[in-house]
PDB file of N, CA and C in Angstrom:
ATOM      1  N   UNK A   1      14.840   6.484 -19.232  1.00  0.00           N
ATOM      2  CA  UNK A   1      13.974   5.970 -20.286  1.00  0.00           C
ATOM      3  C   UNK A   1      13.584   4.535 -19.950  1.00  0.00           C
ATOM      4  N   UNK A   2      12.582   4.525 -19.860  1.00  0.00           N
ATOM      5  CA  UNK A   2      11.790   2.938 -19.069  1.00  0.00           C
ATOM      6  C   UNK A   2      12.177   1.734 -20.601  1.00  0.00           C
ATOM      7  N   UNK A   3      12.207   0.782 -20.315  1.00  0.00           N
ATOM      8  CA  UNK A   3      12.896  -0.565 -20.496  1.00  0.00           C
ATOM      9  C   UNK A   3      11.602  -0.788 -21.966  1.00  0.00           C
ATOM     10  N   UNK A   4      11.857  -0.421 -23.198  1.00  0.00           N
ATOM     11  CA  UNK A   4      10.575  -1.002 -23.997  1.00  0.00           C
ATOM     12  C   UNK A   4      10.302  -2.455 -24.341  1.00  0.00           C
ATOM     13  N   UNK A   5      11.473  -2.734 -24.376  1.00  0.00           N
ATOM     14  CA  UNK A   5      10.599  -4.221 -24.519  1.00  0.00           C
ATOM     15  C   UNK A   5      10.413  -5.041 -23.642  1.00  0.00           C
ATOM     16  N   UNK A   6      10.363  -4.393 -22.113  1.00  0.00           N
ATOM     17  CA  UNK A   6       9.358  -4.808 -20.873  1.00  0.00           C
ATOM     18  C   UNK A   6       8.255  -4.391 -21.153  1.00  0.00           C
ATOM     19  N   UNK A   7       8.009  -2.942 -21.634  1.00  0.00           N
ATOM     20  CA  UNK A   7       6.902  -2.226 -21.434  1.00  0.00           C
ATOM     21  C   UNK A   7       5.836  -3.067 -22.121  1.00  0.00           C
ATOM     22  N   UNK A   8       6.680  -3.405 -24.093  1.00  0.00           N
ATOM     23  CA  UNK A   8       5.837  -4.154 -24.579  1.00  0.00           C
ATOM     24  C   UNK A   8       5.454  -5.647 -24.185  1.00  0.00           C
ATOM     25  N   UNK A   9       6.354  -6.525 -23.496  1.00  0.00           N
ATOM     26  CA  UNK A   9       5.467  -7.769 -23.041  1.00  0.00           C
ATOM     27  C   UNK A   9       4.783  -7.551 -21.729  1.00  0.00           C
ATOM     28  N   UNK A  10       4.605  -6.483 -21.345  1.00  0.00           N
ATOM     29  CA  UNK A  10       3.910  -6.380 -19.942  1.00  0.00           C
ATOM     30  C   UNK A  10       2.385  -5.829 -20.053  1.00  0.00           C
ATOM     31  N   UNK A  11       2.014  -4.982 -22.163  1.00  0.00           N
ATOM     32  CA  UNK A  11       1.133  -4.077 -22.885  1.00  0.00           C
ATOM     33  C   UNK A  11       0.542  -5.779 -23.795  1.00  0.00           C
ATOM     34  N   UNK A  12       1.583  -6.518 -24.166  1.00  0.00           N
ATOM     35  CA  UNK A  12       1.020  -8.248 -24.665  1.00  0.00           C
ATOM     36  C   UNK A  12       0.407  -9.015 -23.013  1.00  0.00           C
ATOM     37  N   UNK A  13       0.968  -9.019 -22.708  1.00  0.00           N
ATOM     38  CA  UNK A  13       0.566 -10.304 -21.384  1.00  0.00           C
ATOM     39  C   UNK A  13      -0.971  -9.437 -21.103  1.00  0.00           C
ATOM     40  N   UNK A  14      -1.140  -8.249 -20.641  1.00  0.00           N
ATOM     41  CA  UNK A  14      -2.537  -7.534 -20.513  1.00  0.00           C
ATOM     42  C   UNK A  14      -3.933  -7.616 -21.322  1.00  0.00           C
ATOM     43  N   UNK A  15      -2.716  -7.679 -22.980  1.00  0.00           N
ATOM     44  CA  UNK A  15      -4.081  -7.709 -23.946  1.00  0.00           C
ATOM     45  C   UNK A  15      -4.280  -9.302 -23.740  1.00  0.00           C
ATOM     46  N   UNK A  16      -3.543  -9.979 -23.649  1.00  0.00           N
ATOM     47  CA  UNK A  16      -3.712 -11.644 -23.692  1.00  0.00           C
ATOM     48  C   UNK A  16      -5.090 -11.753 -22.432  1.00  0.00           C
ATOM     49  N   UNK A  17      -4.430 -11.624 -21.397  1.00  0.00           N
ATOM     50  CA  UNK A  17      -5.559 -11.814 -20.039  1.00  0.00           C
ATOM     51  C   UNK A  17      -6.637 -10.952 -20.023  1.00  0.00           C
ATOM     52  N   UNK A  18      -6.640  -9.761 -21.044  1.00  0.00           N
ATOM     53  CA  UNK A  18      -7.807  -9.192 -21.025  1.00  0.00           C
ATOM     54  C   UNK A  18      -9.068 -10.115 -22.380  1.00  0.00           C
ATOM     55  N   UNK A  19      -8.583  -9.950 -23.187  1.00  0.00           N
ATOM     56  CA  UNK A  19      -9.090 -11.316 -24.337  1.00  0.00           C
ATOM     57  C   UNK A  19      -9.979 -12.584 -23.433  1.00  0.00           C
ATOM     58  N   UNK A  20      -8.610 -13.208 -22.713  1.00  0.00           N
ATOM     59  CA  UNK A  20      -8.873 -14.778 -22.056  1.00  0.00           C
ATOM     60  C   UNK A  20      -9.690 -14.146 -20.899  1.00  0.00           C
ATOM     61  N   UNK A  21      -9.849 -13.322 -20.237  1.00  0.00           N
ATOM     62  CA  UNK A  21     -10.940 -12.930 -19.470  1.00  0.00           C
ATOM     63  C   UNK A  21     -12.328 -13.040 -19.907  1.00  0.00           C
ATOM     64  N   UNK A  22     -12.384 -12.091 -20.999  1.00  0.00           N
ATOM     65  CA  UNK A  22     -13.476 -11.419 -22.012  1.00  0.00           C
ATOM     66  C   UNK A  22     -13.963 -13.026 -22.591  1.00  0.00           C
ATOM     67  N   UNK A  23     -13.769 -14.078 -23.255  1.00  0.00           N
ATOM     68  CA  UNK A  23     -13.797 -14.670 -23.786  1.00  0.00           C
ATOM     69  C   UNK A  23     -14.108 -16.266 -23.366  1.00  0.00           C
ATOM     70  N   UNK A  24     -13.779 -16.736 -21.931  1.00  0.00           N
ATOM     71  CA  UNK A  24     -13.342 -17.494 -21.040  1.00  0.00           C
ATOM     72  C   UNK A  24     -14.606 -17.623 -20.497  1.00  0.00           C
ATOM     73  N   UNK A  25     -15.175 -18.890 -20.196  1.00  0.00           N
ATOM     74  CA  UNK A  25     -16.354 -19.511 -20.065  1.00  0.00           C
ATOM     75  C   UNK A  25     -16.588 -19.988 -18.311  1.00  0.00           C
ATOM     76  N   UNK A  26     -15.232 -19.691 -17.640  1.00  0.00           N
ATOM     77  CA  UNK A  26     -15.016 -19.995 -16.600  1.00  0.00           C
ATOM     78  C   UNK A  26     -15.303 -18.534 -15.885  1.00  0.00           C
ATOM     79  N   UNK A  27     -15.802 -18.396 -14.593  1.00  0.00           N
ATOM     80  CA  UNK A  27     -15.826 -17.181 -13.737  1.00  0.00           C
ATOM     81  C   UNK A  27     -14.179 -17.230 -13.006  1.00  0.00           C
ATOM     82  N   UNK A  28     -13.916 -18.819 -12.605  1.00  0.00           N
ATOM     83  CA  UNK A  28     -12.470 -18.315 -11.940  1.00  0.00           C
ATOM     84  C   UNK A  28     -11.483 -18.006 -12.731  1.00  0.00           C
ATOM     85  N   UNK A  29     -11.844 -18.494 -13.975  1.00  0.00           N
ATOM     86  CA  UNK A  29     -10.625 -17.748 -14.806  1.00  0.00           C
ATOM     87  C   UNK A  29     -10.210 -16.265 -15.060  1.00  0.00           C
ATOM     88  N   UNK A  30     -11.617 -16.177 -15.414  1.00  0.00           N
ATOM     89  CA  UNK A  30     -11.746 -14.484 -15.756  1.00  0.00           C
ATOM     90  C   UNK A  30     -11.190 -13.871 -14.309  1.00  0.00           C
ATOM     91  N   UNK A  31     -11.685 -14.049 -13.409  1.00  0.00           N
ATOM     92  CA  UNK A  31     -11.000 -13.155 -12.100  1.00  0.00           C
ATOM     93  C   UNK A  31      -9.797 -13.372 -12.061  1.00  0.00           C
ATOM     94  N   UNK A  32      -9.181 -14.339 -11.870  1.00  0.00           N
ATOM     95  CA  UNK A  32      -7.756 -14.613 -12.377  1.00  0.00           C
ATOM     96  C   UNK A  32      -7.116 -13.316 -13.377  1.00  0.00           C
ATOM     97  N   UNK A  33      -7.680 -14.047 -14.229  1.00  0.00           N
ATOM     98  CA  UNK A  33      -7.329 -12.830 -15.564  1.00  0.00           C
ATOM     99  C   UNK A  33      -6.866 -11.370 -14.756  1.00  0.00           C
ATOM    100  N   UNK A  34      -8.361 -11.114 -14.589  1.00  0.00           N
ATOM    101  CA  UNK A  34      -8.229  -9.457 -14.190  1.00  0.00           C
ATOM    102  C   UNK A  34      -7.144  -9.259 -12.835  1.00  0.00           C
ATOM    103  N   UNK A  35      -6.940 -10.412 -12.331  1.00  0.00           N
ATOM    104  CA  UNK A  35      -5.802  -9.701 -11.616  1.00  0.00           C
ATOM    105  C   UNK A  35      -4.636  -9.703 -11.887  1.00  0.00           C
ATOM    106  N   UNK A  36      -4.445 -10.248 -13.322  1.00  0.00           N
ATOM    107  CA  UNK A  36      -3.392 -10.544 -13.982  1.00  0.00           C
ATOM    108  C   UNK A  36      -2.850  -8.879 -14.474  1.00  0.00           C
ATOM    109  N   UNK A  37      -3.867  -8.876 -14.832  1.00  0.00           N
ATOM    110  CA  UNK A  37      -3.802  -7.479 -15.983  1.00  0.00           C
ATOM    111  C   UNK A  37      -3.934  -6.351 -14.956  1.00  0.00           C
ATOM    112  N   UNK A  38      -4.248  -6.657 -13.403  1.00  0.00           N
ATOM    113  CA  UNK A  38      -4.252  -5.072 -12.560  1.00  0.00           C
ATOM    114  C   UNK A  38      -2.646  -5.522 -12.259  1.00  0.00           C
ATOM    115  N   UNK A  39      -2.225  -6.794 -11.973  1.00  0.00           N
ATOM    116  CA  UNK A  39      -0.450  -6.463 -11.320  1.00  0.00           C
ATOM    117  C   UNK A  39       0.108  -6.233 -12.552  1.00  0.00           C
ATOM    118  N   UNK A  40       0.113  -6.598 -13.716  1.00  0.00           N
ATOM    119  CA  UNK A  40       1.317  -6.175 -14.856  1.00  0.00           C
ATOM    120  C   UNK A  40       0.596  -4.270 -15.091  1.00  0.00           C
ATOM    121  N   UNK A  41      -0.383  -4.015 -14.961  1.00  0.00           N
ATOM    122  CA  UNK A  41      -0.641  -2.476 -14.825  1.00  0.00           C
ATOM    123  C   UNK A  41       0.550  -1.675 -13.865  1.00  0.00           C
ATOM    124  N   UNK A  42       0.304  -2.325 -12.714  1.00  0.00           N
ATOM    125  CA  UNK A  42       1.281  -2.055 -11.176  1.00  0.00           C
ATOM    126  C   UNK A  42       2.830  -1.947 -11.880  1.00  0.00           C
ATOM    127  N   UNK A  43       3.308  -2.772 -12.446  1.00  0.00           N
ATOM    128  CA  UNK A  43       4.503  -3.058 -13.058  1.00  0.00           C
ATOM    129  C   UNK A  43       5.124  -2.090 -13.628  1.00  0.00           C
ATOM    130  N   UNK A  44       3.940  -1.864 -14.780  1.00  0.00           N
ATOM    131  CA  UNK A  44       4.044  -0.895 -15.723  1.00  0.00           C
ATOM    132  C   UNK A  44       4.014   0.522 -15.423  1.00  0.00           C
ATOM    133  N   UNK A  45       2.946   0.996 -13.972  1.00  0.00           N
ATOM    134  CA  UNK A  45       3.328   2.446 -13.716  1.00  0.00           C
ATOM    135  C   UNK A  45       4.624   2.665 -11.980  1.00  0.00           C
ATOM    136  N   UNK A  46       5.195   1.156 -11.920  1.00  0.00           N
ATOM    137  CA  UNK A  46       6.043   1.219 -11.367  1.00  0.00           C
ATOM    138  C   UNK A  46       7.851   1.370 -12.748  1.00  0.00           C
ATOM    139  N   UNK A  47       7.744   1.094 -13.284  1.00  0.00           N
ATOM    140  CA  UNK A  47       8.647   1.253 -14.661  1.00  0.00           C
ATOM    141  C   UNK A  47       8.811   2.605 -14.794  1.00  0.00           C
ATOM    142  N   UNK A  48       7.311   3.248 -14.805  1.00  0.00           N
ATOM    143  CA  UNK A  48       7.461   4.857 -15.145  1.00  0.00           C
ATOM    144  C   UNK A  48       7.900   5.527 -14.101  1.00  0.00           C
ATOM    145  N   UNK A  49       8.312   4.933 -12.998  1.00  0.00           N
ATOM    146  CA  UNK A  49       8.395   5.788 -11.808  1.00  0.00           C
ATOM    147  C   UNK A  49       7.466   6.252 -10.655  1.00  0.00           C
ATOM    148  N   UNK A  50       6.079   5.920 -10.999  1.00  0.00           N
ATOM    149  CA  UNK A  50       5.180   5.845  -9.867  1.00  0.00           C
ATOM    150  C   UNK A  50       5.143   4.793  -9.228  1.00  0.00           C
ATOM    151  N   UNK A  51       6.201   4.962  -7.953  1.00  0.00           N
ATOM    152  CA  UNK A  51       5.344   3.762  -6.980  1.00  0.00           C
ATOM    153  C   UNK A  51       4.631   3.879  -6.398  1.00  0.00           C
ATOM    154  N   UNK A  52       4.315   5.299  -5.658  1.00  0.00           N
ATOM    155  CA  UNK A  52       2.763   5.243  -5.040  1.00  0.00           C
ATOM    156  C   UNK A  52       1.915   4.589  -5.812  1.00  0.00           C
ATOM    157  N   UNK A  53       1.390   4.923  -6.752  1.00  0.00           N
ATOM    158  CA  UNK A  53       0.661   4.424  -7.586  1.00  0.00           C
ATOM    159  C   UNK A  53       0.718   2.722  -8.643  1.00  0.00           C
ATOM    160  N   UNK A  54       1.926   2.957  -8.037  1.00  0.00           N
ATOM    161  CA  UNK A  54       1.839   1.116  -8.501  1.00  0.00           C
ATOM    162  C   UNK A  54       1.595   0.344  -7.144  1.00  0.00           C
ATOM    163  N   UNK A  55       2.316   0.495  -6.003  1.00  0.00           N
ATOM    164  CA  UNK A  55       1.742   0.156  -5.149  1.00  0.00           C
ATOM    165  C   UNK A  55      -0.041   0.098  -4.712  1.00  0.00           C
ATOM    166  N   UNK A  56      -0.315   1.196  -4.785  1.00  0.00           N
ATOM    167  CA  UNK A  56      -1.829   1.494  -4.429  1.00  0.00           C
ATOM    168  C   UNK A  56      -2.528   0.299  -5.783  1.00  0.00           C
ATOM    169  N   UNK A  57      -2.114  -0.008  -6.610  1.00  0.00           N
ATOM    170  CA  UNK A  57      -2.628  -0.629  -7.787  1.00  0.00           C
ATOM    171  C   UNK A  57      -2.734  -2.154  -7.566  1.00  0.00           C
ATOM    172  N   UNK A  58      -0.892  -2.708  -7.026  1.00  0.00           N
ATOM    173  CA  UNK A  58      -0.873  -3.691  -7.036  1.00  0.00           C
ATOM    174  C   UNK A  58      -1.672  -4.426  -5.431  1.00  0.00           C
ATOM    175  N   UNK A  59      -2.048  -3.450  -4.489  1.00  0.00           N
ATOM    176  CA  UNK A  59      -2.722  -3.588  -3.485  1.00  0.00           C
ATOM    177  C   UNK A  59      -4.161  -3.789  -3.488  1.00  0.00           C
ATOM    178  N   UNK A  60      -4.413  -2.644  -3.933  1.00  0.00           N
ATOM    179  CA  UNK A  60      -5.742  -2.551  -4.540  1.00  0.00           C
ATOM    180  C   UNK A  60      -6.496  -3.026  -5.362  1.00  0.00           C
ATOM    181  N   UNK A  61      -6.225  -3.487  -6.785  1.00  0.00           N
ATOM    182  CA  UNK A  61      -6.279  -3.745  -7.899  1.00  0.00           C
ATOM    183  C   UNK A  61      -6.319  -5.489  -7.992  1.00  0.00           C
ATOM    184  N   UNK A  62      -4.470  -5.753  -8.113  1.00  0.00           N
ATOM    185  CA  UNK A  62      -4.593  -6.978  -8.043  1.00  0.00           C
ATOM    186  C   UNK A  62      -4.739  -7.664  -6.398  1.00  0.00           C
ATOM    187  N   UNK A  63      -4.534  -7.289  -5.528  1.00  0.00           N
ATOM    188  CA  UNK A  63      -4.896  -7.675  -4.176  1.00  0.00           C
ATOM    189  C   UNK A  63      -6.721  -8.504  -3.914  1.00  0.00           C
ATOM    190  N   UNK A  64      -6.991  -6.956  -2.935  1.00  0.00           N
ATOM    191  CA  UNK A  64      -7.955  -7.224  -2.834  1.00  0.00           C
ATOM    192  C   UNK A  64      -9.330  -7.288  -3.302  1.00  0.00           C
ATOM    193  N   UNK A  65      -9.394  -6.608  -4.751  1.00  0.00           N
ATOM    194  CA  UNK A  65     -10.381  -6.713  -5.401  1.00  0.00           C
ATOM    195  C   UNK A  65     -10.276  -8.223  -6.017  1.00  0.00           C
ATOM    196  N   UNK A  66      -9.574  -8.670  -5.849  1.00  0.00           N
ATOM    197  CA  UNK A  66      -9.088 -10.452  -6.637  1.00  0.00           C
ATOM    198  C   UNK A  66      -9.865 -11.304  -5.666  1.00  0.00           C
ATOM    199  N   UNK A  67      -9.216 -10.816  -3.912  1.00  0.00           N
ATOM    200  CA  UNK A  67      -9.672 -11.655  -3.344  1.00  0.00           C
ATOM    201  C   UNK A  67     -11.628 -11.876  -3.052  1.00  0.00           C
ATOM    202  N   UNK A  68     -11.987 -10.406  -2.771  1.00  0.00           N
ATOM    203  CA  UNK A  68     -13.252  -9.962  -3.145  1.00  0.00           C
ATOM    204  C   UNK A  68     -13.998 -10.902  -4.020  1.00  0.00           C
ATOM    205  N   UNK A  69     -13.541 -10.839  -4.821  1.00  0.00           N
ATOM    206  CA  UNK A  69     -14.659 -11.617  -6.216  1.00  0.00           C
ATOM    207  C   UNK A  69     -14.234 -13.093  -5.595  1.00  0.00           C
ATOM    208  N   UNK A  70     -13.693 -13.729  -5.112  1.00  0.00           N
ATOM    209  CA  UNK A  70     -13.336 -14.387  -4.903  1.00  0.00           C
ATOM    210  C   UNK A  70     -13.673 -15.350  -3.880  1.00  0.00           C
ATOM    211  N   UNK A  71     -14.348 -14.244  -2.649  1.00  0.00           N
ATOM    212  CA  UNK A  71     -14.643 -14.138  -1.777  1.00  0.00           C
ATOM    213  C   UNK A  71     -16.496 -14.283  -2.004  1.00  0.00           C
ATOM    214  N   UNK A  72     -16.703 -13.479  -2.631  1.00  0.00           N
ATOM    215  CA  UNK A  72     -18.081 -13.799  -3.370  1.00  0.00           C
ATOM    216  C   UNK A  72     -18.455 -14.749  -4.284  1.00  0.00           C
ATOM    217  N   UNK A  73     -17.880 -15.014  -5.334  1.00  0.00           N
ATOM    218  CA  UNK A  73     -17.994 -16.422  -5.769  1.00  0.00           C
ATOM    219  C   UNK A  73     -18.098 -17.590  -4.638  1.00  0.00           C
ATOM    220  N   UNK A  74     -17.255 -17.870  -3.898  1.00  0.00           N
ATOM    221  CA  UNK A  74     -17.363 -18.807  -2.381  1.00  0.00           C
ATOM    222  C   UNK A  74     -18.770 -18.974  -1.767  1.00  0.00           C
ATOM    223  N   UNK A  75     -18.770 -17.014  -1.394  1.00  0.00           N
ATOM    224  CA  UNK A  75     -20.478 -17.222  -0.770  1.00  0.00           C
ATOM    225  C   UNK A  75     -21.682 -17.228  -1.901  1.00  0.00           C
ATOM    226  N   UNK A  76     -22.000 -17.248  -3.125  1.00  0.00           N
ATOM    227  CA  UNK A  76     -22.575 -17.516  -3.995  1.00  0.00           C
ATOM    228  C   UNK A  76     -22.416 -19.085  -4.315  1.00  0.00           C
ATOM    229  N   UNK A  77     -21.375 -19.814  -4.138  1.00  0.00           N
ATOM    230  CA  UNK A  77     -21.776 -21.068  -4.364  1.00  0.00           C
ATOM    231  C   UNK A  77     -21.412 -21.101  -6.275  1.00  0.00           C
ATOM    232  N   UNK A  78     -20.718 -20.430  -6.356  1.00  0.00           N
ATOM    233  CA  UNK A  78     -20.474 -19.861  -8.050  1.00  0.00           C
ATOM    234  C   UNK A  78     -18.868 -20.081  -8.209  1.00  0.00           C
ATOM    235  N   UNK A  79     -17.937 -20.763  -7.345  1.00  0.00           N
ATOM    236  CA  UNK A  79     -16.454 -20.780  -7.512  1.00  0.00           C
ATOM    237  C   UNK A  79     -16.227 -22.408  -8.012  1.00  0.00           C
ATOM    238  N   UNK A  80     -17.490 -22.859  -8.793  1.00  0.00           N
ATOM    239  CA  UNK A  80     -16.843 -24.138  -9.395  1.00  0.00           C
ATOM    240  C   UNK A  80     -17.359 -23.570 -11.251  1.00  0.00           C
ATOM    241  N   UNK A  81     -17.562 -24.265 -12.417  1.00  0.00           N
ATOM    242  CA  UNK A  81     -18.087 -24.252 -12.920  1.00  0.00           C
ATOM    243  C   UNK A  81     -18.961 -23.311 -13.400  1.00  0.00           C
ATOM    244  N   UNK A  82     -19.459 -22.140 -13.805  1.00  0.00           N
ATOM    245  CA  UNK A  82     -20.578 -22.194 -14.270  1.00  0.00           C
ATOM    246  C   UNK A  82     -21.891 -22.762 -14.482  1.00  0.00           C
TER     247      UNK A  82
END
């Protein structure tokens, strides 16, 4: 039986960075954010027992789609300010 009151601050920290994403006036924040909320995802279906799938998540997810946007903001000239 997976750990609930991990489950629940790992289901809070997500809604928090999904909010401060959504809401957040900054582009580096928001990417931030979202890779916040793809590794505590990773966490969470590593808890349940999928690590393929938390792996593939926390690789995928919070990895390189983080660095990506990240990577594009740079060549856009868009990684300061708004």
């Amino acid at each position: 039986m997976p750990n609930i009151m991990a489950l629940i601050l790992l289901i809070g920290l997500s809604l928090v960075a999904a909010l401060y994403a959504l809401f957040t006036q900054k582009t580096l924040s928001a990417v931030i954010a979202s890779g916040i909320i793809s590794l505590s995802a990773s966490i969470i279906f590593l808890i349940y027992g999928a690590p393929d799938v938390a792996m593939t998540e926390a690789t995928i997810g919070a990895g390189l789609t983080t660095v990506v946007f990240l990577y594009a903001m740079k060549q856009t000239k868009r990684g300061d300010d708004d």
